[in-house]
Protein backbone atom coordinates (compact mmCIF):
# COMPACT_ATOMS: atom_id res chain seq x y z
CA UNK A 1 5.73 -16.66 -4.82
CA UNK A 2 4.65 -16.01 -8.73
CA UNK A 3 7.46 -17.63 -10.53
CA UNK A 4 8.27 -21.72 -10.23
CA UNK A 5 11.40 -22.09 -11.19
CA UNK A 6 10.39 -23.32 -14.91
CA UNK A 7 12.11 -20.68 -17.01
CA UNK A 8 13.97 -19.98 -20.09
CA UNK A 9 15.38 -16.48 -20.69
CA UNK A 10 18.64 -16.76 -20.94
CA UNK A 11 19.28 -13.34 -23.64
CA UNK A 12 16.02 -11.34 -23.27
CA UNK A 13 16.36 -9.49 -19.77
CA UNK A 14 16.88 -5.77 -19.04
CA UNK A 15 18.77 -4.19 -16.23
CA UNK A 16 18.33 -1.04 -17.01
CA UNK A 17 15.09 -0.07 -15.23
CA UNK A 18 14.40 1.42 -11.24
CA UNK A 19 10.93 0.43 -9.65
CA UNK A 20 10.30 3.49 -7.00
CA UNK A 21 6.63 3.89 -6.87
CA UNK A 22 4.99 0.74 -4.96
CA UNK A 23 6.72 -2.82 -3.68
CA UNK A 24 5.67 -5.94 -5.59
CA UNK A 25 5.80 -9.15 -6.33
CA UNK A 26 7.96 -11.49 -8.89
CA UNK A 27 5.69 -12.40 -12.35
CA UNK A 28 3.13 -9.31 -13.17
CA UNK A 29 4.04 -7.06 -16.04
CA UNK A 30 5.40 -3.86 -14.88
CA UNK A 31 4.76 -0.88 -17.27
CA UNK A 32 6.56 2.20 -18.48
CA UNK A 33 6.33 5.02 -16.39
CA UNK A 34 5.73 7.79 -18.92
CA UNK A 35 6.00 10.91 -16.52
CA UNK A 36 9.72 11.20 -16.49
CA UNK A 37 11.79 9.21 -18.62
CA UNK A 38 15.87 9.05 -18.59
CA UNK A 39 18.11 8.59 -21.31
CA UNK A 40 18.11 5.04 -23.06
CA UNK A 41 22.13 5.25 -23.23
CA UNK A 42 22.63 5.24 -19.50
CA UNK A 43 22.23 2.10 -17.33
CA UNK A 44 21.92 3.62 -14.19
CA UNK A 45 19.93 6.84 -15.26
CA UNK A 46 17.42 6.53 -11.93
CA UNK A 47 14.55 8.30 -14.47
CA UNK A 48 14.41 4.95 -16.16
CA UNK A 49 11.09 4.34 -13.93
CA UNK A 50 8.64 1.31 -14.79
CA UNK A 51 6.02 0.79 -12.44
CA UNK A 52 2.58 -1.58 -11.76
CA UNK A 53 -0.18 -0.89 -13.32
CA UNK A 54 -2.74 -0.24 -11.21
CA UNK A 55 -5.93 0.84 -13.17
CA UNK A 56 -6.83 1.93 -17.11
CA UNK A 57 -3.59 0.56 -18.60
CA UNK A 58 -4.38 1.84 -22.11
CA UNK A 59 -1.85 3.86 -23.94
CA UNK A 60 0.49 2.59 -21.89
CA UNK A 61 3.67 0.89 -22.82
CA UNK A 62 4.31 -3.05 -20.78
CA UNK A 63 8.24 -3.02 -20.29
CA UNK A 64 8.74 -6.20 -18.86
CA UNK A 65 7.39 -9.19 -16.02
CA UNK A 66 9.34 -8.40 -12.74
CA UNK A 67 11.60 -11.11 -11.83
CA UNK A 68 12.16 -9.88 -8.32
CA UNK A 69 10.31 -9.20 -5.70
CA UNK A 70 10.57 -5.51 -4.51
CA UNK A 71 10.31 -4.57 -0.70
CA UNK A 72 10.53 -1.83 1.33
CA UNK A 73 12.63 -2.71 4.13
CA UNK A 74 14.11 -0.46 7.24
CA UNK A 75 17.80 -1.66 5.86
CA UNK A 76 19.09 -0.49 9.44
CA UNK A 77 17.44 -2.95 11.38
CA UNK A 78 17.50 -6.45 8.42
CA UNK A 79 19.26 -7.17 5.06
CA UNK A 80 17.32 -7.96 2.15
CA UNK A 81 17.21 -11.63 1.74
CA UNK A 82 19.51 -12.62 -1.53
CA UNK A 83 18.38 -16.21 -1.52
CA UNK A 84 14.91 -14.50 -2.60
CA UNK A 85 16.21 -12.46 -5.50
CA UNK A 86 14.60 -9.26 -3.42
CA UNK A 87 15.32 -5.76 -4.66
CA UNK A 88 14.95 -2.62 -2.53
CA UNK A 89 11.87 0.00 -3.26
CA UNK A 90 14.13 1.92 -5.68
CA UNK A 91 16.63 -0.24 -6.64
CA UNK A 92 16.99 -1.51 -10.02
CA UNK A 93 15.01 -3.88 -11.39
CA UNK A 94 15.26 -7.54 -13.36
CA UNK A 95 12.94 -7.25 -16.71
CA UNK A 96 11.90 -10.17 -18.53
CA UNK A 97 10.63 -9.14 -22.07
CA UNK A 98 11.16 -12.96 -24.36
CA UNK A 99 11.59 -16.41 -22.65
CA UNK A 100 8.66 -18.65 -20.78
CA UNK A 101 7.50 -18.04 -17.34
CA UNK A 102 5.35 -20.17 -15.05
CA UNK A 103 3.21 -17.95 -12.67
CA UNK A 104 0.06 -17.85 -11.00
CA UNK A 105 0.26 -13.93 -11.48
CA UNK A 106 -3.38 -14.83 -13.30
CA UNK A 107 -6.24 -12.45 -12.86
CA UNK A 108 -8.89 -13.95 -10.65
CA UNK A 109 -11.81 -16.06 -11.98
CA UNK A 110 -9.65 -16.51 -15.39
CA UNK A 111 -9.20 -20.04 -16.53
CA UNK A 112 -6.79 -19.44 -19.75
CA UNK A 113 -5.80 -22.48 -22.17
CA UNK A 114 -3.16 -23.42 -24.35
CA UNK A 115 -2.73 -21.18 -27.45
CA UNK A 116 -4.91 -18.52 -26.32
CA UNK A 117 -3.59 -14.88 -26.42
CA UNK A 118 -2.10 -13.71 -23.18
CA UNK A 119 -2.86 -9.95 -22.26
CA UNK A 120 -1.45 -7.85 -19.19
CA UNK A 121 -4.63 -7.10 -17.09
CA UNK A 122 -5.29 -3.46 -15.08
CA UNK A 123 -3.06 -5.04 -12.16
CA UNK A 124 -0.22 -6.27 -14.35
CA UNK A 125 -1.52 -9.76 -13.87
CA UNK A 126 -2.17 -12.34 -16.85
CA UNK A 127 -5.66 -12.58 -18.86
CA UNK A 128 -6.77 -14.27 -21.41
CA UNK A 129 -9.55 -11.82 -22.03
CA UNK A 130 -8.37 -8.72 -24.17
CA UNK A 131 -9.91 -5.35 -24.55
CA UNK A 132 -10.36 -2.00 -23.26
CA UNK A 133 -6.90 -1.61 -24.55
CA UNK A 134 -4.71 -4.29 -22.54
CA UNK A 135 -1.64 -5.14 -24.13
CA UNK A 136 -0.68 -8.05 -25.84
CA UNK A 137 2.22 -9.37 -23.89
CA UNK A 138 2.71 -13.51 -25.09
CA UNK A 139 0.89 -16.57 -25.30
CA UNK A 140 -0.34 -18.76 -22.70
CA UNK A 141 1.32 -22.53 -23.13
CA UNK A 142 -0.78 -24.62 -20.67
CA UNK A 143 -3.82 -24.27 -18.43
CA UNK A 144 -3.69 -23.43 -14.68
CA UNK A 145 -2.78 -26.21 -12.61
CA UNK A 146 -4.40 -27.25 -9.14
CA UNK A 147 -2.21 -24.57 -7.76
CA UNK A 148 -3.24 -21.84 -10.12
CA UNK A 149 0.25 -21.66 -12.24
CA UNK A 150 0.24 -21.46 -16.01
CA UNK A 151 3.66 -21.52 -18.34
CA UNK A 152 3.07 -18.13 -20.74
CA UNK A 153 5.48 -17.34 -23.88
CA UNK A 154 6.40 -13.99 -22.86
CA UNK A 155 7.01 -11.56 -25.92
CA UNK A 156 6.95 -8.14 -25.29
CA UNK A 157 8.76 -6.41 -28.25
């Protein structure tokens, strides 16, 4: 699990976004997927694709850290589990774009502090370490803890 259940969001989610390209897991920062795009005044418009980064995430647009896990189940043989906040490969997705998170959704070998600048990495995990056009996405509030979680500011505008 990325998320503890440390969290305050309470007004800055979005609903209106479908994750169809590749499962994953609650707590990275899923991006906007710029190769089709719907209409911003529908909320189920399935062209309203984000997706996880996965390589050079410059000029690229973060939309939000996933707050569900997304699977790819054979839904004729099990149910998604509810109690797990899982989505279907597909299905729409739960944004978070202002509120604190604690994750471990940290890239490896990173050791972040309080204050410091918090940056979505290649993978749509945290950094600390900017550059090579990552995206500013909030501000880390605490170091890792013996488990690896850290509380973030998330502020994605």
């Amino acid at each position: 699990m990325a998320l503890k259940g440390d969290r305050n969001y309470n007004d800055f989610v979005d609903i209106s976004f479908f994750l169809s390209a590749a499962t994953g897991e609650r707590g990275g920062v899923v991006i906007h997927d710029t190769t089709v795009s719907g209409s911003g005044a529908a909320m189920d418009d399935a062209n309203q694709l984000v997706m996880i980064p996965t390589g050079v995430i410059s000029g690229k647009y973060p939309a939000g850290v996933l707050l569900n896990d997304v699977v790819n189940l054979d839904l004729t043989r099990q149910h998604i589990n509810q109690h797990k906040d899982e989505v279907q490969l597909g299905g729409k997705v739960t944004l978070l774009r202002k509120g604190t998170i604690v994750t471990n959704s940290i890239t490896s070998g990173q050791t972040p502090g309080p204050g410091q600048v918090a940056y979505a990495d290649t993978d749509g995990k945290f950094t600390p370490t900017g550059g090579s056009g990552k995206p500013t996405v909030g501000r880390f509030l605490s170091k890792m803890d013996a488990d690896g979680y850290a509380k973030i500011d998330v502020n994605i505008e």
